[in-house]
N, C-alpha and C. Protein backbone atom coordinates (compact mmCIF):
# COMPACT_ATOMS: atom_id res chain seq x y z
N UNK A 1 -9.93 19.41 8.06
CA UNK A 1 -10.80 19.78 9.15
C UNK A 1 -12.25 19.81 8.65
N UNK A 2 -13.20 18.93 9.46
CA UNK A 2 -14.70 19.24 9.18
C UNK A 2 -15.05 20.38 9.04
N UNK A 3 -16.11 20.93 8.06
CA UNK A 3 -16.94 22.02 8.58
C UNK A 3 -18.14 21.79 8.76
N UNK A 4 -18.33 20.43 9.34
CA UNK A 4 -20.21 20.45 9.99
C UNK A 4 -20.16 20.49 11.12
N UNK A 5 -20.90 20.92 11.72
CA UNK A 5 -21.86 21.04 12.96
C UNK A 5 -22.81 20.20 13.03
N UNK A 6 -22.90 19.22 14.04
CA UNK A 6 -21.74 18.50 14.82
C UNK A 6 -20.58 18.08 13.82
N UNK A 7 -19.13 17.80 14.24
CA UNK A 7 -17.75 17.38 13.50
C UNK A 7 -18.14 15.95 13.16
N UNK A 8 -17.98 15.80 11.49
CA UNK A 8 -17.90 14.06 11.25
C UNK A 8 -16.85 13.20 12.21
N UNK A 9 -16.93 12.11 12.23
CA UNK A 9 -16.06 11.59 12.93
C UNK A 9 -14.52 11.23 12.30
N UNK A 10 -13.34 10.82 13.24
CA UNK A 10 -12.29 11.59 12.45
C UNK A 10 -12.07 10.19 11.77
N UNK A 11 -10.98 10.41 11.08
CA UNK A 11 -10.72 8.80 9.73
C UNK A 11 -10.22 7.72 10.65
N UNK A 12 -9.79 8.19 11.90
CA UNK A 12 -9.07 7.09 12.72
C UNK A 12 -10.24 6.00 14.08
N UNK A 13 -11.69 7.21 13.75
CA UNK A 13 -12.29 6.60 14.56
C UNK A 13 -13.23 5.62 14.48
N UNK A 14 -13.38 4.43 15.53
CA UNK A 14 -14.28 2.99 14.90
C UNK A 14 -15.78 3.68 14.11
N UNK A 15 -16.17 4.59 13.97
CA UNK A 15 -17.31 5.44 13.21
C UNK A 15 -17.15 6.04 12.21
N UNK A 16 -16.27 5.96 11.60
CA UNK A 16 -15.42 6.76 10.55
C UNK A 16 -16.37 6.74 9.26
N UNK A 17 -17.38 5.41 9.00
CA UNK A 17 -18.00 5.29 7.98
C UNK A 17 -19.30 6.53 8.01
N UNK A 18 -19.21 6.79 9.13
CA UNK A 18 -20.55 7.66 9.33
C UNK A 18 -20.07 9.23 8.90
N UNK A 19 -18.94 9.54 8.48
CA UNK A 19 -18.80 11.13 7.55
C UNK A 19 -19.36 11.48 6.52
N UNK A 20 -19.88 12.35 6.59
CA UNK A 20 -20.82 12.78 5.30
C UNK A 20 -20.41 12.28 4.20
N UNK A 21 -20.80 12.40 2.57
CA UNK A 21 -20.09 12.11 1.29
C UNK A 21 -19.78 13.36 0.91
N UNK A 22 -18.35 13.62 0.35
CA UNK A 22 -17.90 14.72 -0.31
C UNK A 22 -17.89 15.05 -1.79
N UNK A 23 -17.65 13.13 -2.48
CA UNK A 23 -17.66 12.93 -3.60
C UNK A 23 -18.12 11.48 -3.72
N UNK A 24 -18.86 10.98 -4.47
CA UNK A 24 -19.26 9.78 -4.82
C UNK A 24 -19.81 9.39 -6.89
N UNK A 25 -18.88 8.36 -6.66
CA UNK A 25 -18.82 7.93 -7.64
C UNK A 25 -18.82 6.18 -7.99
N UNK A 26 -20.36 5.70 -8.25
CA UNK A 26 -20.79 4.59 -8.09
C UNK A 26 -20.20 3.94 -9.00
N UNK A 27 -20.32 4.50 -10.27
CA UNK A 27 -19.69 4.27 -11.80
C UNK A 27 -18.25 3.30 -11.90
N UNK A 28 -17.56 3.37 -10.39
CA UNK A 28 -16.12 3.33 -10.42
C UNK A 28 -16.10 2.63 -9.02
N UNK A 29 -16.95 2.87 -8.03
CA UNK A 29 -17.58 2.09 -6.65
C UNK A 29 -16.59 2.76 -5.78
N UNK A 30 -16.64 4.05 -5.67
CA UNK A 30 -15.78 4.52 -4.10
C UNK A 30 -16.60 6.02 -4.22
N UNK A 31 -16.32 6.16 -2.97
CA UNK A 31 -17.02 7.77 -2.14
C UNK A 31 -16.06 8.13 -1.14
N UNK A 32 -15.34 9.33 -1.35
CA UNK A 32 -15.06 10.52 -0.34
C UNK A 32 -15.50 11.25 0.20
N UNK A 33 -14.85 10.52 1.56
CA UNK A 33 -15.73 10.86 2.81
C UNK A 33 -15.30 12.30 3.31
N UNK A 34 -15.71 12.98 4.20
CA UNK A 34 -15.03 14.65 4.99
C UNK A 34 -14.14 14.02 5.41
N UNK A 35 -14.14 12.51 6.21
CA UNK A 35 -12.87 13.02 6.94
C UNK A 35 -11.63 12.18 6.36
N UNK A 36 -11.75 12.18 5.01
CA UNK A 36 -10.47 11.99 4.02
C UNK A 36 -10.75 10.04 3.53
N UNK A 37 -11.36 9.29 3.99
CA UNK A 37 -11.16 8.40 4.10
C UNK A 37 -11.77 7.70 2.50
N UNK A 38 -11.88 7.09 1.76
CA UNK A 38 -12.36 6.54 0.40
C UNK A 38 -12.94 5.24 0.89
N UNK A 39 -14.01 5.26 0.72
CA UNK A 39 -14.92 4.17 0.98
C UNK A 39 -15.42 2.91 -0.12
N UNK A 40 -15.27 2.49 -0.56
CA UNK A 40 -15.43 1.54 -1.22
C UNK A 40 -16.36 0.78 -1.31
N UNK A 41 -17.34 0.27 -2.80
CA UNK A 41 -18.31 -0.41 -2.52
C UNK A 41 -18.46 -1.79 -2.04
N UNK A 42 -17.03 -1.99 -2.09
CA UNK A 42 -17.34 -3.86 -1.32
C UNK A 42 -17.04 -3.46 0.05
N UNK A 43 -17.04 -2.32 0.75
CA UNK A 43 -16.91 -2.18 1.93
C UNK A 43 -15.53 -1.78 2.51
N UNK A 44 -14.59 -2.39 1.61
CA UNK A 44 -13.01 -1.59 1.62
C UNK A 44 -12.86 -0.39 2.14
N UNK A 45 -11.47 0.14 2.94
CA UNK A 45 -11.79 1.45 2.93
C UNK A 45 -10.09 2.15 2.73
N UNK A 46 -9.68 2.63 2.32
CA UNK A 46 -8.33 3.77 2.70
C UNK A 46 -8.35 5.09 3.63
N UNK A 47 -7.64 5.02 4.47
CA UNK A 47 -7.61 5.81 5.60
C UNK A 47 -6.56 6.87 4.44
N UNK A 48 -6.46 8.08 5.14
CA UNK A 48 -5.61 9.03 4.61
C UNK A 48 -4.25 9.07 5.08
N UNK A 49 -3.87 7.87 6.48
CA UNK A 49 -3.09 7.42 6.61
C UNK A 49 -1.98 6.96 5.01
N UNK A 50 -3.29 6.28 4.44
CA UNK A 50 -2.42 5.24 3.51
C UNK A 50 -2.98 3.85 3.78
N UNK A 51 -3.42 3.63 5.22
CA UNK A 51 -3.62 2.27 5.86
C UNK A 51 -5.19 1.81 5.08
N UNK A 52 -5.05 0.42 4.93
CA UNK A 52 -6.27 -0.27 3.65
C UNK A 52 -6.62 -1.01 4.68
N UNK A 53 -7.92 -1.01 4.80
CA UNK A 53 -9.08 -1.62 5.66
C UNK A 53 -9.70 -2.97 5.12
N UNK A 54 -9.70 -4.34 5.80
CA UNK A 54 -10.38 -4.95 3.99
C UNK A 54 -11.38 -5.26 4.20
N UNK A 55 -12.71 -5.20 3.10
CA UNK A 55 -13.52 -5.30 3.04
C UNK A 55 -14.55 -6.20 4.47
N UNK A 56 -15.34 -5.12 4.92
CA UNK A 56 -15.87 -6.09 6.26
C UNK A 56 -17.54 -6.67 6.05
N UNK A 57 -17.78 -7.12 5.10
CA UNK A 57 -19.24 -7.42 4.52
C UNK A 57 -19.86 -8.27 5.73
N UNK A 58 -20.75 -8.09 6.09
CA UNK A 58 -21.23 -9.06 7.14
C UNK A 58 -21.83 -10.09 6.42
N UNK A 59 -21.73 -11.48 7.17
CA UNK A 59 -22.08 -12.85 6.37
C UNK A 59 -23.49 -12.79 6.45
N UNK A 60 -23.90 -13.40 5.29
CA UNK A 60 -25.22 -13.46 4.33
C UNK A 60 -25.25 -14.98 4.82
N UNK A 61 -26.83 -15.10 5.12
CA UNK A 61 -27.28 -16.42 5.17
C UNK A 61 -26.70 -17.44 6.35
N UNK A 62 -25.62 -16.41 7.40
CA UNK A 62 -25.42 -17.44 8.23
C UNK A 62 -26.34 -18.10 9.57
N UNK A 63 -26.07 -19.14 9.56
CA UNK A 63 -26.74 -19.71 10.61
C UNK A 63 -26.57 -20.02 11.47
């Protein structure tokens, strides 16, 4: 359960990237989010489900 005011958004919702950081660790490229989710620096993510998100990088240089 969040404790901010306003509630981060929950791990299941299309905003999920927008939860505060709880723990971050660049060294190793992932951050824990409040609302459980591990974020990943190529954009990856793990839900607390278990369920793996894959990386959604938006395309560079397209035309």
């Amino acid at each position: 359960m969040c404790p901010h005011d306003p509630a981060c958004p929950d791990a299941e919702a299309p905003d999920r990237e927008k939860a505060r950081t709880l723990a971050c660790h660049p060294e190793q490229g992932w951050s824990l989010l409040c609302n459980g989710v591990v974020l990943f620096e190529d954009t990856g993510e793990l839900l607390p489900s278990g369920t793996a998100i894959a990386p959604h990088r938006p395309a560079v240089g397209a035309a």
